[in-house]
Protein backbone atom coordinates (compact mmCIF):
# COMPACT_ATOMS: atom_id res chain seq x y z
CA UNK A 1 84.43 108.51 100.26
CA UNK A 2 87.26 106.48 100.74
CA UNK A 3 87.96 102.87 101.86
CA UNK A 4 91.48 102.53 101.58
CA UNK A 5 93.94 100.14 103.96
CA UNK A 6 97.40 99.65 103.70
CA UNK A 7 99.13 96.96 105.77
CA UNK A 8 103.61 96.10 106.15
CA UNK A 9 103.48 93.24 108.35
CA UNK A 10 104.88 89.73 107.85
CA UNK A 11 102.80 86.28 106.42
CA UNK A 12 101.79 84.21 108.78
CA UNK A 13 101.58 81.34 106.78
CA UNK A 14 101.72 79.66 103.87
CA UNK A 15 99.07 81.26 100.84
CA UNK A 16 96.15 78.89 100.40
CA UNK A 17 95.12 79.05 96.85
CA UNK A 18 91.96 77.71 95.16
CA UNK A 19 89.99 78.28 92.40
CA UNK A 20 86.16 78.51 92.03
CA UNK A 21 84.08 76.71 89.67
CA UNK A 22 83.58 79.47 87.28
CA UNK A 23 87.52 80.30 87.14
CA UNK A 24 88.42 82.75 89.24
CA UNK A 25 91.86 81.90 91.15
CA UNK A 26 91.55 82.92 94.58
CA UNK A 27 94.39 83.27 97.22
CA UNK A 28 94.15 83.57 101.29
CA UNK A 29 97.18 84.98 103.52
CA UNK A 30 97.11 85.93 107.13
CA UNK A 31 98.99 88.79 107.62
CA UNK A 32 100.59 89.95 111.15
CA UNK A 33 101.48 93.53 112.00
CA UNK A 34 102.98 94.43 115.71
CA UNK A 35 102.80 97.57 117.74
CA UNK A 36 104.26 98.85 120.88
CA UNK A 37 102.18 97.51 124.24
CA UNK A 38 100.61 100.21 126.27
CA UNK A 39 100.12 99.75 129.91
CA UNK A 40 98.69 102.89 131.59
CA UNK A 41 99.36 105.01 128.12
CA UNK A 42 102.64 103.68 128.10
CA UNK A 43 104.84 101.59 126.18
CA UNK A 44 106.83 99.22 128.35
CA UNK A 45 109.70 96.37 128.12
CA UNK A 46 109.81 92.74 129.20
CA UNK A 47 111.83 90.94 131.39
CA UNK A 48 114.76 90.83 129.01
CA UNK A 49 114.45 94.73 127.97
CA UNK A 50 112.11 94.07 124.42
CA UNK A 51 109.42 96.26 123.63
CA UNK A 52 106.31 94.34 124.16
CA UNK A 53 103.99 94.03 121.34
CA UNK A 54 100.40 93.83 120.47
CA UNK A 55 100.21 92.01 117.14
CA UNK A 56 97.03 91.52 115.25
CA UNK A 57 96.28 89.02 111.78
CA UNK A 58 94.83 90.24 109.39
CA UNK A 59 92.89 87.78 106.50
CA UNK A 60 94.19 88.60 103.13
CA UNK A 61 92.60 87.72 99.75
CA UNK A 62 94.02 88.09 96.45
CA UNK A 63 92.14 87.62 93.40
CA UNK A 64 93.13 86.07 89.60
CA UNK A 65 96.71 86.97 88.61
CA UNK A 66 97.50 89.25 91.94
CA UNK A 67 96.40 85.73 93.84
CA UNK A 68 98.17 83.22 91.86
CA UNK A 69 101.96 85.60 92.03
CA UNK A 70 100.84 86.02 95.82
CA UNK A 71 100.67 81.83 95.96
CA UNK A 72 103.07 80.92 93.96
CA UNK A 73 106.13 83.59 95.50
CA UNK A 74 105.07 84.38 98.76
CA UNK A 75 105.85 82.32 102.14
CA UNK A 76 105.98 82.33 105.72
CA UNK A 77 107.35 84.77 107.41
CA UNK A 78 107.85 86.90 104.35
CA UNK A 79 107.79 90.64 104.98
CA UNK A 80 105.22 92.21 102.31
CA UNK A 81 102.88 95.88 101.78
CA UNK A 82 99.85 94.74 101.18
CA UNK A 83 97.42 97.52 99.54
CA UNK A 84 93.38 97.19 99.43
CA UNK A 85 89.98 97.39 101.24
CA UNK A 86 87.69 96.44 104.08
CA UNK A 87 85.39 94.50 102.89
CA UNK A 88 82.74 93.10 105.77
CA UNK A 89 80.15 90.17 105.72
CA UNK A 90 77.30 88.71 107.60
CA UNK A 91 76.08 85.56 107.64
CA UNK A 92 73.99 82.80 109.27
CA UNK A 93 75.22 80.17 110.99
CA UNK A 94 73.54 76.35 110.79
CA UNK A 95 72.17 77.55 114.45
CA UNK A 96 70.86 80.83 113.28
CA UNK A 97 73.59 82.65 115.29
CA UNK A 98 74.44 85.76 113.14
CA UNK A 99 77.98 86.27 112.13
CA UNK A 100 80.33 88.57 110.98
CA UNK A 101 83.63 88.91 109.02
CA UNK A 102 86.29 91.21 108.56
CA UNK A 103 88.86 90.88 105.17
CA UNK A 104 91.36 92.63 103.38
CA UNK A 105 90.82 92.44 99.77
CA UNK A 106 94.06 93.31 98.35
CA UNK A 107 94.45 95.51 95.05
CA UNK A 108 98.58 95.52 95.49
CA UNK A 109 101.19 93.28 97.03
CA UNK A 110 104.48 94.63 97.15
CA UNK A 111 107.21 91.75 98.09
CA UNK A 112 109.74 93.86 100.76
CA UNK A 113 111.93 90.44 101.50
CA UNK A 114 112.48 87.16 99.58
CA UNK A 115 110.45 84.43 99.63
CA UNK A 116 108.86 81.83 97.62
CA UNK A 117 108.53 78.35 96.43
CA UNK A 118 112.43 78.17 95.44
CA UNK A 119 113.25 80.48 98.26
CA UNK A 120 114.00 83.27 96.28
CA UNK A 121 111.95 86.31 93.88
CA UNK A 122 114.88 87.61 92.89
CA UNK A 123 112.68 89.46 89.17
CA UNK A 124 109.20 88.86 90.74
CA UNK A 125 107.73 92.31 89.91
CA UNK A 126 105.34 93.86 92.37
CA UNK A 127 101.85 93.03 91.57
CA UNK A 128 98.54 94.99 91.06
CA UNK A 129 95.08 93.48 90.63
CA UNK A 130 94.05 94.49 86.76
């Protein structure tokens, strides 16, 4: 069996990094990915000849040394791969409403444009989670 996603979209924003009380550095990143509109099976243009798109975000998080690289050289709007698994969760809500979450949890970030805190990763190796 195999749970295996792969993702090239852009950020959509800014990582939000934290850490939890035992240590472990954990980093969130919405990630957008567009396809072509369909409108009766179709793909179809706009008013000033675009493809339309459908684009979906996708919640990202990176864990210990794959999160902190991801926080500390990725931005907005940064083009990245990002390599990992569904990972699903249910929950109770303070009204006893059930709920349910959908996640990426990344194992790879590759960094396909620049970005970062000093607007540049110019020798910022891709990452894997060890």
């Amino acid at each position: 069996m195999t749970n295996l996603v792969i993702l090239v979209g852009r950020i959509a924003r800014d990582p939000e990094a934290r850490t939890t009380q035992g240590g472990t550095s954990i980093t969130s990143i919405s990630v957008v990915t567009d396809r072509p509109a369909r409108k009766d099976g179709k793909t179809y243009k706009d008013e000033n000849g675009y493809t339309v798109k459908d684009s979906e975000f996708h919640r990202v998080t990176c864990f210990n040394g794959l999160g902190q690289n991801v926080a500390k050289y990725c931005t907005k709007g940064q083009l990245v791969t990002i390599e990992g698994r569904i990972h699903y969760t249910q929950w109770e809500d303070q009204s006893g409403t059930k709920r349910y979450g959908c996640e990426i949890i990344a194992d790879k970030v590759d960094f396909l444009t620049k970005g970062g805190r000093s607007g540049s990763n110019e020798g910022a190796p891709d990452i894997d989670e060890d």
